[in-house]
N, C-alpha and C. Protein backbone atom coordinates (compact mmCIF):
# COMPACT_ATOMS: atom_id res chain seq x y z
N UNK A 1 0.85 -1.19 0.00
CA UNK A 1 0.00 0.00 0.00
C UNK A 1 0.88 1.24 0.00
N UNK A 2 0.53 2.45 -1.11
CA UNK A 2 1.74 3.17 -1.02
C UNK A 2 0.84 4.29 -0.12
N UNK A 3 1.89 4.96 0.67
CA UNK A 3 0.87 6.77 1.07
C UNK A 3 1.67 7.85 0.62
N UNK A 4 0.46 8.53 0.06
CA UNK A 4 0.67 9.36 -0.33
C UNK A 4 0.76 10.83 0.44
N UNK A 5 2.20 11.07 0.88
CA UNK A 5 2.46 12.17 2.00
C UNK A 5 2.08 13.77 0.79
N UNK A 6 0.92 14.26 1.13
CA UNK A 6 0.88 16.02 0.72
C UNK A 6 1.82 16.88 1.55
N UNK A 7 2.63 17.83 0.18
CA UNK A 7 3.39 18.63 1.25
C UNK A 7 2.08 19.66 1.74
N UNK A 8 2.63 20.55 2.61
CA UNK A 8 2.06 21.84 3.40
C UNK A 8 1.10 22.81 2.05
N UNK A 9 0.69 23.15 2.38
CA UNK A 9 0.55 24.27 1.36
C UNK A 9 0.47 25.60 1.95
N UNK A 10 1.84 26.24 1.44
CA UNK A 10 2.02 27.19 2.00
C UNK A 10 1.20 28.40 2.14
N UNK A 11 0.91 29.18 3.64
CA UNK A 11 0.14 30.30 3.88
C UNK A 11 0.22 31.34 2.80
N UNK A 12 -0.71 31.92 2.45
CA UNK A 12 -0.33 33.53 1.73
C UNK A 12 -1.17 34.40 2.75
N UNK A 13 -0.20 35.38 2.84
CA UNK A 13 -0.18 36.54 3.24
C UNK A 13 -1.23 37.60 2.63
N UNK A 14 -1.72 37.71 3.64
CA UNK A 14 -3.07 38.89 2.88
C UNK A 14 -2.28 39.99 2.86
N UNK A 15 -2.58 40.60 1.86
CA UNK A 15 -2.33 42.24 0.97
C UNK A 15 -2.61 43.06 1.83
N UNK A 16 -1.28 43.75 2.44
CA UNK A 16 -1.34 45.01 3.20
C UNK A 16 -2.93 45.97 2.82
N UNK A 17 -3.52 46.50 3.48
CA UNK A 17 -4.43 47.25 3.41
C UNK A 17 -4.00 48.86 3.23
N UNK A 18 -4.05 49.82 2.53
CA UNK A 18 -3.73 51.00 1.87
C UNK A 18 -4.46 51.89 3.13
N UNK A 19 -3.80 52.50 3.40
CA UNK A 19 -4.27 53.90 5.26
C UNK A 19 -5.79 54.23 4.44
N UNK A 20 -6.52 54.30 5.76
CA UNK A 20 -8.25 54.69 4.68
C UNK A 20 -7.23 56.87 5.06
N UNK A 21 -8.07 57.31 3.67
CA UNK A 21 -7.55 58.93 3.90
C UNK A 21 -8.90 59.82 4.55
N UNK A 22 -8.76 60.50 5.40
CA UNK A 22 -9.44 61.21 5.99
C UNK A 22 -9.31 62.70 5.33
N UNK A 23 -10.48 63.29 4.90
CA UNK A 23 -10.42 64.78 5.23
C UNK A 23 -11.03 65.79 5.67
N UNK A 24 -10.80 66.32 7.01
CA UNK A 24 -11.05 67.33 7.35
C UNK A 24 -11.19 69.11 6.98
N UNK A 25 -12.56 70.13 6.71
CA UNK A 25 -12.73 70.91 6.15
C UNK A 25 -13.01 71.53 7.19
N UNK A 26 -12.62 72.71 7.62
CA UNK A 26 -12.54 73.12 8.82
C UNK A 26 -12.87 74.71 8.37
N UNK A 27 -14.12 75.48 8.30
CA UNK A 27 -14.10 77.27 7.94
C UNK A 27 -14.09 78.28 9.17
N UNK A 28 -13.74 77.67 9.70
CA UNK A 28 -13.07 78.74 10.85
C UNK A 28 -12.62 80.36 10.55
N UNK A 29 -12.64 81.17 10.71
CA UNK A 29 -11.96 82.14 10.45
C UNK A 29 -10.55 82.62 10.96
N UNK A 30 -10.29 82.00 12.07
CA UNK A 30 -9.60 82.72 13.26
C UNK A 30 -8.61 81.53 13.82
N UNK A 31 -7.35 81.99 13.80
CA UNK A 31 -6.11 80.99 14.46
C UNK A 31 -6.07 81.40 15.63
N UNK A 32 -6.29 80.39 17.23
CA UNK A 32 -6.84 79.11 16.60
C UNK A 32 -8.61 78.92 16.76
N UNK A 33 -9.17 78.32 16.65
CA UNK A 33 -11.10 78.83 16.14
C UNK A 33 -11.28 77.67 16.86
N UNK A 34 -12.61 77.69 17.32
CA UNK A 34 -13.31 76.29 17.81
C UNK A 34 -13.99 75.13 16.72
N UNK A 35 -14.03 75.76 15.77
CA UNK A 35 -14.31 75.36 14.32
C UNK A 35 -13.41 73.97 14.15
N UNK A 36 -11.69 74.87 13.91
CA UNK A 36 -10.77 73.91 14.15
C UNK A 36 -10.88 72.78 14.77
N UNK A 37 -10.88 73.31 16.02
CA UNK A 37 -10.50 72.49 17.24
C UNK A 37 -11.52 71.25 17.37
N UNK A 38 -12.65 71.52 16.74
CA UNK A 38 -14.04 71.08 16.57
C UNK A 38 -13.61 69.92 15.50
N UNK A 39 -13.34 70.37 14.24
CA UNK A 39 -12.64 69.35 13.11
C UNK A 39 -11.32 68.38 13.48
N UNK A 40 -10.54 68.82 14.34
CA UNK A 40 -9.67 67.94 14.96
C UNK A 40 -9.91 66.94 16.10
N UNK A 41 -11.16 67.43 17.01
CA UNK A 41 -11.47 66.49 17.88
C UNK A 41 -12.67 65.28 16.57
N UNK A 42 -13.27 65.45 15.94
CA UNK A 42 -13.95 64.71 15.66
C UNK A 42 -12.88 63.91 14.35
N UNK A 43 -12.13 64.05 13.98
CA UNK A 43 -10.95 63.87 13.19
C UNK A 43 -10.75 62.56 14.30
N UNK A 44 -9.94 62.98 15.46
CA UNK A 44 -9.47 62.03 16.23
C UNK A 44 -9.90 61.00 16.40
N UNK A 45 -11.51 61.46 16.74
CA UNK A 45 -12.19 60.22 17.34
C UNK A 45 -12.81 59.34 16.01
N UNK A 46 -13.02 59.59 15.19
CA UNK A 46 -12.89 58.29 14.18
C UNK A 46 -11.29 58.13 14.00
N UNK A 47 -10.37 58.53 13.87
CA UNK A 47 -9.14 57.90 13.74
C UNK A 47 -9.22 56.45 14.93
N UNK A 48 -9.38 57.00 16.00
CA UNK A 48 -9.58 56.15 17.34
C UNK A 48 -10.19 54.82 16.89
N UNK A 49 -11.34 55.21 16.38
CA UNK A 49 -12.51 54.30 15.87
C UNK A 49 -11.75 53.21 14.70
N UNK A 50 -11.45 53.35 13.66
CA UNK A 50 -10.67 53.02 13.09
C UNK A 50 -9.84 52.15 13.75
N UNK A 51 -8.81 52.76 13.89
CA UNK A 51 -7.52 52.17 14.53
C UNK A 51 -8.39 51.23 15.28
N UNK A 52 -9.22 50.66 16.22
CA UNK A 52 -9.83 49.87 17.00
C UNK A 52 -10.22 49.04 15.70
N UNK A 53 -10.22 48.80 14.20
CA UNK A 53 -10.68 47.89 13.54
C UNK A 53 -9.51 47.61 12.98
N UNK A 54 -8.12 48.01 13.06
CA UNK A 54 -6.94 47.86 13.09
C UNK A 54 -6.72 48.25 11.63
N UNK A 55 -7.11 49.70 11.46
CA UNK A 55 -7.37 50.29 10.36
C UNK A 55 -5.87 51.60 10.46
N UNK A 56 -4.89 51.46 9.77
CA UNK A 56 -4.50 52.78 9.47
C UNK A 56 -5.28 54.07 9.10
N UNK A 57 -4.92 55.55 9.04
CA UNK A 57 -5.49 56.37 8.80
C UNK A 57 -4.80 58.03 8.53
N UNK A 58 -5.04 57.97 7.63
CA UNK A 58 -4.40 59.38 7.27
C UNK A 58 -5.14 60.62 6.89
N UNK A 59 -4.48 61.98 7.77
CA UNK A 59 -5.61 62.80 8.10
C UNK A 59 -5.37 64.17 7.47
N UNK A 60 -5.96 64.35 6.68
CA UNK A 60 -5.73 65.81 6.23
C UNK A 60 -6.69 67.12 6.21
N UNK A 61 -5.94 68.27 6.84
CA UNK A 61 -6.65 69.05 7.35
C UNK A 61 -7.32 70.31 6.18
N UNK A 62 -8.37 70.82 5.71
CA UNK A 62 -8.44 71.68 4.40
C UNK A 62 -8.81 73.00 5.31
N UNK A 63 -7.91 73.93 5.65
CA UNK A 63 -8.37 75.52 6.14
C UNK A 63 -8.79 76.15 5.53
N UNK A 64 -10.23 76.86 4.97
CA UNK A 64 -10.65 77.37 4.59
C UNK A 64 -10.59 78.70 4.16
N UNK A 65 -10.17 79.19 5.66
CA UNK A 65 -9.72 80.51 5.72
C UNK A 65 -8.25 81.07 4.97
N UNK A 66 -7.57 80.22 4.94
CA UNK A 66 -6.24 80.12 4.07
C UNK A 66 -6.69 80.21 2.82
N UNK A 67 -7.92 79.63 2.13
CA UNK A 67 -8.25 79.66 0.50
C UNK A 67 -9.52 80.34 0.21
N UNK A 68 -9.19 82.12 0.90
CA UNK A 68 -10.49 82.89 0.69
C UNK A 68 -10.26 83.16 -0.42
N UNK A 69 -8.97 84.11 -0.62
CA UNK A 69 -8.83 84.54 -1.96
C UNK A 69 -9.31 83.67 -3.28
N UNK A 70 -8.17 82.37 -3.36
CA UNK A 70 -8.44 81.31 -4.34
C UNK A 70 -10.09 81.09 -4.71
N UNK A 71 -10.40 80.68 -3.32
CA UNK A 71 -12.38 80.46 -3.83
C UNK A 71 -12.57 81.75 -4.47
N UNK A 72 -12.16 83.02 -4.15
CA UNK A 72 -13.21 84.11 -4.96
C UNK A 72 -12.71 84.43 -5.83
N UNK A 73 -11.34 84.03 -6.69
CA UNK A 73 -11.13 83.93 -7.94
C UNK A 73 -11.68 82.97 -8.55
N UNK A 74 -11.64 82.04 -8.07
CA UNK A 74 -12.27 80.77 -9.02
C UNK A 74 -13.78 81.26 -9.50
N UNK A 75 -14.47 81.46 -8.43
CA UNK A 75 -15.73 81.92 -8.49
C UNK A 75 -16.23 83.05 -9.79
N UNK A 76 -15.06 83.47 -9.80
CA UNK A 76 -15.03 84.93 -10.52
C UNK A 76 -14.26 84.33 -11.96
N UNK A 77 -13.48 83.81 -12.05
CA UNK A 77 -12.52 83.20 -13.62
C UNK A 77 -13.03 82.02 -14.11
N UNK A 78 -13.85 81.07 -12.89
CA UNK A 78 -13.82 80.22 -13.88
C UNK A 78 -12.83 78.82 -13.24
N UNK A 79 -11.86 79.26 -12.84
CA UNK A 79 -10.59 78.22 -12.52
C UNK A 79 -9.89 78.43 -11.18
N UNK A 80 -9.38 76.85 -11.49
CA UNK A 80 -8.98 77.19 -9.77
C UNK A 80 -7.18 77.43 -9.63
N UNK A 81 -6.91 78.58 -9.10
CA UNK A 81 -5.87 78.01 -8.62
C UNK A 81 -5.07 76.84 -8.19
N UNK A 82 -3.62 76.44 -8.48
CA UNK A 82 -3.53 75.53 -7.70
C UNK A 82 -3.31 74.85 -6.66
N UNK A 83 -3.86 75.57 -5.72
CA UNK A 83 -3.52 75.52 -4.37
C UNK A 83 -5.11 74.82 -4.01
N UNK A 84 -6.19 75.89 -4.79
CA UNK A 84 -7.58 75.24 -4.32
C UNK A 84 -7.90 74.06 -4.77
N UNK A 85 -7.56 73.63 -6.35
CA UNK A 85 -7.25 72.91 -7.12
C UNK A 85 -6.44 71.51 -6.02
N UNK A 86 -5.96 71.33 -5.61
CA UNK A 86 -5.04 70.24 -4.83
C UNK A 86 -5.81 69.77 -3.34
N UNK A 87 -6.57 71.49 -2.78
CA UNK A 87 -7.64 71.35 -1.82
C UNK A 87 -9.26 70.68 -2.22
N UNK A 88 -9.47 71.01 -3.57
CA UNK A 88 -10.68 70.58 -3.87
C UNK A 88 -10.45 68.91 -4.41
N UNK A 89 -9.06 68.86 -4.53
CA UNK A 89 -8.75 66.69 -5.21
C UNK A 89 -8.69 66.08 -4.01
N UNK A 90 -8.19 66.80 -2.57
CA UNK A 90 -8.38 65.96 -1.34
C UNK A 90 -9.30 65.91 -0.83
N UNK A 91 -10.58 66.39 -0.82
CA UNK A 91 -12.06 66.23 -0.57
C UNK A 91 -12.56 65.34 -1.49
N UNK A 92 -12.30 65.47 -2.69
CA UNK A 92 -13.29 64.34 -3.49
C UNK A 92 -12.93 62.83 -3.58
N UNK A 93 -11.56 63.10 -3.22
CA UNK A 93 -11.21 61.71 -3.60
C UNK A 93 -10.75 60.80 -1.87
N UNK A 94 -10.76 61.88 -1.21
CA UNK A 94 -11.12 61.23 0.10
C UNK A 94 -12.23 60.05 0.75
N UNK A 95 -11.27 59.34 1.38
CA UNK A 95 -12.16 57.86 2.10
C UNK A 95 -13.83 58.57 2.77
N UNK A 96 -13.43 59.52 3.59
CA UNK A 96 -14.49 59.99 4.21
C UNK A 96 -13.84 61.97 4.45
N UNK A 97 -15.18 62.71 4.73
CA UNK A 97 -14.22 64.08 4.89
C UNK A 97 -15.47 64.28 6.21
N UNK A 98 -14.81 65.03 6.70
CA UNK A 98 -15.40 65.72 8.15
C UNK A 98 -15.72 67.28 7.74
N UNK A 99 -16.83 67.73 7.40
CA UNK A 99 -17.13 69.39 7.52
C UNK A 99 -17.32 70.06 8.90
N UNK A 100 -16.69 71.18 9.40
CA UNK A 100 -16.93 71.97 9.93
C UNK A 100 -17.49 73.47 9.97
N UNK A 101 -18.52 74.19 10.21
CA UNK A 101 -18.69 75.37 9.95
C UNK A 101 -18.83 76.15 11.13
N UNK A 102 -18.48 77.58 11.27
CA UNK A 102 -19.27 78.42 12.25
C UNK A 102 -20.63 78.77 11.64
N UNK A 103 -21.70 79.01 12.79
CA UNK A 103 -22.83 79.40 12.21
C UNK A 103 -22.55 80.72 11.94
N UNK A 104 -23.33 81.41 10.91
CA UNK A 104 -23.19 82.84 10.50
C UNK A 104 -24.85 83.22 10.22
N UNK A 105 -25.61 84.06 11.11
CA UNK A 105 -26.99 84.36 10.32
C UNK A 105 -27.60 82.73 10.20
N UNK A 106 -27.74 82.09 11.40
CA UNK A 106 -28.96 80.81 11.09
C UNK A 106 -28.12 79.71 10.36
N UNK A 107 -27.04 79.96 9.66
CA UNK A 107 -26.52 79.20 8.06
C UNK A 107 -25.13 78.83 8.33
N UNK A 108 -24.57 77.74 7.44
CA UNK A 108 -22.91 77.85 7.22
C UNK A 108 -22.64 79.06 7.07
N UNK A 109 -21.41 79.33 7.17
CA UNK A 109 -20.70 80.23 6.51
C UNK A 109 -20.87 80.58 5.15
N UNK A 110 -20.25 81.84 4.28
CA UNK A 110 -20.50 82.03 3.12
C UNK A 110 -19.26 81.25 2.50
N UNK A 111 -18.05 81.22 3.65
CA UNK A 111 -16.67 80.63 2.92
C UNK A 111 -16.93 79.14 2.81
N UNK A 112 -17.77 78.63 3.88
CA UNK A 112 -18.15 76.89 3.09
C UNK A 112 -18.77 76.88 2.48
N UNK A 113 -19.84 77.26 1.98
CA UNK A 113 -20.79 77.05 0.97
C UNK A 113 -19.85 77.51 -0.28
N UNK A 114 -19.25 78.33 0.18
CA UNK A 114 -18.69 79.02 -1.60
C UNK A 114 -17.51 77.77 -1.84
N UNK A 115 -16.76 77.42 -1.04
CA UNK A 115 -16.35 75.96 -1.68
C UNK A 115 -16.68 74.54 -1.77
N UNK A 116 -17.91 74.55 -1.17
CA UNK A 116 -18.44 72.99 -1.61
C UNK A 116 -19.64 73.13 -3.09
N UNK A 117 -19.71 74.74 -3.32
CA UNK A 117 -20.29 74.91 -4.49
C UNK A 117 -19.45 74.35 -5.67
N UNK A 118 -18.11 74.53 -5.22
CA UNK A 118 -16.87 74.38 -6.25
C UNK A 118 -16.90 72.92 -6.89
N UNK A 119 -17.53 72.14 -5.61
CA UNK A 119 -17.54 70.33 -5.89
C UNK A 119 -18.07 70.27 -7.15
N UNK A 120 -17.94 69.12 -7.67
CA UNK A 120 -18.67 68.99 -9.01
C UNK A 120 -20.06 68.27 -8.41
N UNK A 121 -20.92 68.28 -9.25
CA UNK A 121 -22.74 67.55 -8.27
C UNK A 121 -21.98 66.18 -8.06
N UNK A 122 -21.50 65.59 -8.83
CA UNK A 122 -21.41 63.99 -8.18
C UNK A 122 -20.03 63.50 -7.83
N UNK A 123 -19.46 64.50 -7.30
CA UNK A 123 -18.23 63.98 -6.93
C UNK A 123 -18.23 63.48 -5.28
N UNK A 124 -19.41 63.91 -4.69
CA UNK A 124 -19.32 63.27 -3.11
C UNK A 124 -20.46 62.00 -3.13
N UNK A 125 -21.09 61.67 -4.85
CA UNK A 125 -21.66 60.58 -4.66
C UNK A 125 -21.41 58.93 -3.75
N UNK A 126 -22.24 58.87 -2.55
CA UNK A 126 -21.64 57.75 -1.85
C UNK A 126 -20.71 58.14 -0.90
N UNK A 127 -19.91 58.67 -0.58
CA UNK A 127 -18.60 59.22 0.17
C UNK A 127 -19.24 59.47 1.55
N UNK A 128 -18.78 58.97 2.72
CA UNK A 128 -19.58 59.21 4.44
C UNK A 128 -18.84 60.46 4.26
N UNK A 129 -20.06 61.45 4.90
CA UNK A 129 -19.60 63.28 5.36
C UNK A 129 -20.09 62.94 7.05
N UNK A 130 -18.63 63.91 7.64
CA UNK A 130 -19.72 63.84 9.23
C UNK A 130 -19.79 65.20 9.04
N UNK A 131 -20.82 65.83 9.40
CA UNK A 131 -21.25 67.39 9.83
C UNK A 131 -20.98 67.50 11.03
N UNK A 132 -20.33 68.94 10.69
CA UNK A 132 -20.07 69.68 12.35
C UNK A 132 -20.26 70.95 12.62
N UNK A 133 -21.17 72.16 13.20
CA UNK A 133 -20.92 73.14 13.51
C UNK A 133 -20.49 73.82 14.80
N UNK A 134 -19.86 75.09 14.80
CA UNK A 134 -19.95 75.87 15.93
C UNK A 134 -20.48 77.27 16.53
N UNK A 135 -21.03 77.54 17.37
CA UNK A 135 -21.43 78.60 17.36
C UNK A 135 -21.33 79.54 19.55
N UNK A 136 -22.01 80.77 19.36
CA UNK A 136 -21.85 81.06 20.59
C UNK A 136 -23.15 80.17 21.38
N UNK A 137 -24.21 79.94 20.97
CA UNK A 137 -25.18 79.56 21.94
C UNK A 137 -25.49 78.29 21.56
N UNK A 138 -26.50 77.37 22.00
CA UNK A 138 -27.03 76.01 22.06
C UNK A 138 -28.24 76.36 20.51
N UNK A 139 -28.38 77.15 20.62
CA UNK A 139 -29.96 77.68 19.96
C UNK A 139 -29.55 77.85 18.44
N UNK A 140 -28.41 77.46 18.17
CA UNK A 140 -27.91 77.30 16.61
C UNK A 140 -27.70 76.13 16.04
N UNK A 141 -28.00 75.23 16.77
CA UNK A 141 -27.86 73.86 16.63
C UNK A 141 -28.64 73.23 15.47
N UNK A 142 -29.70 73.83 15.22
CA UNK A 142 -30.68 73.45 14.59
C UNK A 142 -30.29 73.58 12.75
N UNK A 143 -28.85 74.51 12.85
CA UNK A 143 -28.49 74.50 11.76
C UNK A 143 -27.73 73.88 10.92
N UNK A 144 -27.59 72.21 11.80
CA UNK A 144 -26.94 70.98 11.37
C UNK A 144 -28.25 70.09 10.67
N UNK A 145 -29.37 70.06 10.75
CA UNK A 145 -30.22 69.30 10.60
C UNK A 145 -31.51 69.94 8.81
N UNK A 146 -31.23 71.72 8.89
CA UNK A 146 -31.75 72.62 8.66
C UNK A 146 -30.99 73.23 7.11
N UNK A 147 -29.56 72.82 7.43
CA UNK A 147 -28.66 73.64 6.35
C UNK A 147 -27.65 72.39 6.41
N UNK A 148 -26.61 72.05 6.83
CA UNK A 148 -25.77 71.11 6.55
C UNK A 148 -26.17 69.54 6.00
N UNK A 149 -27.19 69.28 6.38
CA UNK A 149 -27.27 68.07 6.67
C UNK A 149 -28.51 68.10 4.89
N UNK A 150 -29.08 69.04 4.66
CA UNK A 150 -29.54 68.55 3.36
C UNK A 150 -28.51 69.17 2.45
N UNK A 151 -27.80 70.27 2.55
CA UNK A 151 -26.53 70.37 1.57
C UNK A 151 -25.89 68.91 0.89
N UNK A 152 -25.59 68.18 2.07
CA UNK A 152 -24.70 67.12 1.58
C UNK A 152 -25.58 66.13 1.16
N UNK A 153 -26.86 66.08 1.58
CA UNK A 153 -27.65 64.96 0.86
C UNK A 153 -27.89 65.38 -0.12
N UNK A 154 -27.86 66.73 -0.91
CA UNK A 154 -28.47 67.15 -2.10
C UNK A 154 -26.88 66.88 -2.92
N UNK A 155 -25.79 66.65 -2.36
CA UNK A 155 -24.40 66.41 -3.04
C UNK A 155 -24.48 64.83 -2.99
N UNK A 156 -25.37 64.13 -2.66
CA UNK A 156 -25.55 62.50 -3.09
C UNK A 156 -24.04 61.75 -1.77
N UNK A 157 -23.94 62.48 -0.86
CA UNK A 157 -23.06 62.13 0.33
C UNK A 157 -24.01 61.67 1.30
N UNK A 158 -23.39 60.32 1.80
CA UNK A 158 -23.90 59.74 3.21
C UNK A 158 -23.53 60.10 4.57
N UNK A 159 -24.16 60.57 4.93
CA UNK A 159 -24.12 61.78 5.71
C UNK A 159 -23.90 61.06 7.20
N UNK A 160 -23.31 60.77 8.23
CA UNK A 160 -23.46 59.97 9.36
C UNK A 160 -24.78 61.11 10.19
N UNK A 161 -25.04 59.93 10.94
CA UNK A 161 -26.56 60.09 11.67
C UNK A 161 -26.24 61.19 12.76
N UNK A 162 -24.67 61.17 13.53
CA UNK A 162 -24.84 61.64 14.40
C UNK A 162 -24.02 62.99 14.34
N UNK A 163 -24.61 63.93 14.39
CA UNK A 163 -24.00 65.50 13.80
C UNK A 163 -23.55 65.72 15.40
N UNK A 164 -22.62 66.76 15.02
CA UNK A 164 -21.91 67.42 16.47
C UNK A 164 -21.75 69.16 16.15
N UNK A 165 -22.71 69.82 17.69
CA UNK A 165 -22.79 70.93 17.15
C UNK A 165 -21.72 71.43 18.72
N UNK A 166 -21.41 72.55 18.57
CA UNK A 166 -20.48 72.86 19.87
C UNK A 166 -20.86 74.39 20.65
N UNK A 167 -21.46 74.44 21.50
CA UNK A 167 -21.36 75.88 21.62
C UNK A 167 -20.30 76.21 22.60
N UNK A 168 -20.48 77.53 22.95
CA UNK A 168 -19.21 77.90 23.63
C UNK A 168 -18.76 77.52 25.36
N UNK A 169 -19.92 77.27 25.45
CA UNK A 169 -20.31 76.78 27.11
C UNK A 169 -19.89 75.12 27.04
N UNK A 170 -20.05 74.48 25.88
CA UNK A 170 -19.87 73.06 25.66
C UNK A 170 -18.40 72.65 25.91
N UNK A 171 -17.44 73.49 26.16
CA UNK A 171 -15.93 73.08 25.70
C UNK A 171 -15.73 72.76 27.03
N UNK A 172 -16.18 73.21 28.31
CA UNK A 172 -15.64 73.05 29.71
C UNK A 172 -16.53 72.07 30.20
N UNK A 173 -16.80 71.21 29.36
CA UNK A 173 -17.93 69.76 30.01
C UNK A 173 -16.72 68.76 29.76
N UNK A 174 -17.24 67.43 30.32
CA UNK A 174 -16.70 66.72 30.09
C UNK A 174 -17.82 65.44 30.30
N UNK A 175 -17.22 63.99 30.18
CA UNK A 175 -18.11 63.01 29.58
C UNK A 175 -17.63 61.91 28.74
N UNK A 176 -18.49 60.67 28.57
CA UNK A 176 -17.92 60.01 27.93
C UNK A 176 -19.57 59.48 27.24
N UNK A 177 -19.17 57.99 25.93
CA UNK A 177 -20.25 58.76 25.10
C UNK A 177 -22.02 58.10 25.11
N UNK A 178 -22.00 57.39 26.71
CA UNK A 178 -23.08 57.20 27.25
C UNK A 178 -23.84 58.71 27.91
N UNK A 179 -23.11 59.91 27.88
CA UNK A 179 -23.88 60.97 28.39
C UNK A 179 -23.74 62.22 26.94
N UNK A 180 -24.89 63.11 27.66
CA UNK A 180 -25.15 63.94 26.14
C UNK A 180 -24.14 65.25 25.95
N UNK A 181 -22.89 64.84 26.65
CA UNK A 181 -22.14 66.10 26.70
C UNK A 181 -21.51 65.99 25.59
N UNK A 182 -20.08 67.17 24.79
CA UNK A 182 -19.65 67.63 23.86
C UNK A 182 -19.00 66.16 23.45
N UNK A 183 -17.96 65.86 24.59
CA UNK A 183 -17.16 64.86 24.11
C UNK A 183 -17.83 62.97 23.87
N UNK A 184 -19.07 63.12 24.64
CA UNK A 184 -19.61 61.91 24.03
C UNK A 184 -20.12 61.21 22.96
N UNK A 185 -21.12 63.31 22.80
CA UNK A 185 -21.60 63.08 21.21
C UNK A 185 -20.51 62.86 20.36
N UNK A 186 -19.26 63.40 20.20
CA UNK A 186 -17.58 63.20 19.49
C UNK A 186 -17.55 62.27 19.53
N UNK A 187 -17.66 61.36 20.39
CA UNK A 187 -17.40 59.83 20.16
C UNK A 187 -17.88 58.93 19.58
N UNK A 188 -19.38 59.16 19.70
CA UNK A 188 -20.49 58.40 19.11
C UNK A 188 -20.58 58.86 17.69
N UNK A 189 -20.25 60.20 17.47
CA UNK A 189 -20.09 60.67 15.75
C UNK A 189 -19.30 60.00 15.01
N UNK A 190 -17.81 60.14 15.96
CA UNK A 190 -16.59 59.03 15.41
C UNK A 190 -16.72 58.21 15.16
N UNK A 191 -17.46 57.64 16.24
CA UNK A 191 -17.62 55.86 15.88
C UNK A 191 -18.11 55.34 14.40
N UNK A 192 -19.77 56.25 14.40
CA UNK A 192 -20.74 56.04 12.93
C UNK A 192 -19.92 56.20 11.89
N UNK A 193 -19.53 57.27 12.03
CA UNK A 193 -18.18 57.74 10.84
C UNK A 193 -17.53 56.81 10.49
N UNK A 194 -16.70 56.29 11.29
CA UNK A 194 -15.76 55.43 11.04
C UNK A 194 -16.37 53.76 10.10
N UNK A 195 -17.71 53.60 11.00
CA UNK A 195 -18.32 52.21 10.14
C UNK A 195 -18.94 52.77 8.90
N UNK A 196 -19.27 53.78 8.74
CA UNK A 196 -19.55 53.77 7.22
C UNK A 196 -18.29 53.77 6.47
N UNK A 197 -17.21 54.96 6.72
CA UNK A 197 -16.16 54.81 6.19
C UNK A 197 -15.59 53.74 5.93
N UNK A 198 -15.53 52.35 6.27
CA UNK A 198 -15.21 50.94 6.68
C UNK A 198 -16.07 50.32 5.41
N UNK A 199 -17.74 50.97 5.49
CA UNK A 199 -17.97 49.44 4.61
C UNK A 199 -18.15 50.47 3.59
N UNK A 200 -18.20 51.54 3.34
CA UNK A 200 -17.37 52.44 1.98
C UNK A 200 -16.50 51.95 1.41
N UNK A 201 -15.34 51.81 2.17
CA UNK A 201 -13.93 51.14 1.50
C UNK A 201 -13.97 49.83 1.19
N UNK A 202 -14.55 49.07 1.67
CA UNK A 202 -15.09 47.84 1.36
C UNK A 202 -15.82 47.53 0.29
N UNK A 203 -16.62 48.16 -0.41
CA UNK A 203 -17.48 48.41 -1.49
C UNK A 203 -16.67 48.59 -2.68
N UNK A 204 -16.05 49.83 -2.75
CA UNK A 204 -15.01 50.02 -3.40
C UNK A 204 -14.27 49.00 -4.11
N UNK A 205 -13.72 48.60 -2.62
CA UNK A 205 -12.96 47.30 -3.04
C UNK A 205 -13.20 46.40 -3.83
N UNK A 206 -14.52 45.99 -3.44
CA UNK A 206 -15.36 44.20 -3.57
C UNK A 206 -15.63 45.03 -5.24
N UNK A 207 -15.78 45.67 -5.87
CA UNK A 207 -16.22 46.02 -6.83
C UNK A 207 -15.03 46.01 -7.85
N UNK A 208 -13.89 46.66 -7.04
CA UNK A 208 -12.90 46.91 -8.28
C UNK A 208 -12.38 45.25 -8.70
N UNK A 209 -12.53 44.49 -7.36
CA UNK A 209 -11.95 42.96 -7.62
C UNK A 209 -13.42 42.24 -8.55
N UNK A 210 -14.26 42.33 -8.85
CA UNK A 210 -14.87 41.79 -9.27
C UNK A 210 -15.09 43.05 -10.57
N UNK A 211 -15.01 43.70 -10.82
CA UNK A 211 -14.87 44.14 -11.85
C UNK A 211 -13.40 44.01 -12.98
């Protein structure tokens, strides 16, 4: 009787996974703004989120206030500089982007709206947006649900469920994200963020391999 010994068959190594890219849009006016600070804490906390699915992540920040001029030439010529030009390819082609605005008059700002006008209509088709505003009182809040939140659905962006608005009294709370303070809702935003961003990239994927 002969036996027939099979060698091993050797393991393969799954294919490094590519950092998911983050971008943050931050219209702050003012170094340093709560706007900012607002786009960097919610930045973090999906990075956090992420990284807990053992996800690399790379984060890039778009200052608004740095590309007043550029937006109101473009607006005005036709074309973008290339500075806005390089700012407007890291939003579209970003894994997920984080908006931030101050409220101004009930509304975003005029400096975010005047550059997400710049988007092309279907370039945030599908893409997770988290919304974020800031303002002085609680009573502006309403302008995440009112103005941000159908902007980006009318840009064909999946918008995460849980918006984070900040007022100025909100920064000296603290919390974690079983209670309704600043930094819980941050967490719980992060989190959503992060799982859409996840089965976003996943989609992507499963498509380009089967395509």
């Amino acid at each position: 009787m002969t036996t027939v010994v099979q060698a091993p068959v050797p393991e393969v190594a799954a294919a490094p996974q590519p950092p998911i890219r983050l971008v943050a849009v931050s219209a702050g006016l003012r170094a340093p703004s709560s706007t900012r600070l607002l786009a960097d804490r919610l930045a973090e906390a999906a990075q956090s989120a992420l990284a807990g699915q053992g996800r690399d992540v790379d984060v890039q920040v778009v200052e608004l206030r740095e590309l007043a001029v550029p937006i109101a030439h473009h607006l005005v010529a036709g074309f973008p500089p290339p500075v806005l030009d390089e700012a407007l390819e890291a939003v579209t082609s970003a894994d997920g982007v984080i908006a931030v605005t101050p409220v101004f008059a009930a509304s975003y700002s005029g400096l975010f709206k005047s550059f997400f006008d710049l988007i092309e209509p279907d370039a945030l088709t599908g893409k997770p947006v988290l919304i974020g505003a800031t303002g002085g009182t609680a009573r502006h809040s309403l302008v995440l649900e009112h103005a941000l939140r159908p902007l980006f659905t009318y840009l064909r962006a999946v918008v995460a469920p849980t918006a984070v608005f900040a007022a100025s009294e909100d920064w000296g709370g603290s919390g974690d994200a079983l209670t309704d303070t600043l930094p819980g809702r941050i967490e719980r935003a992060g989190e959503q963020f992060a799982w859409l961003v996840v089965h976003a990239v996943r989609g992507v994927r499963d498509h380009a391999v089967q395509g």
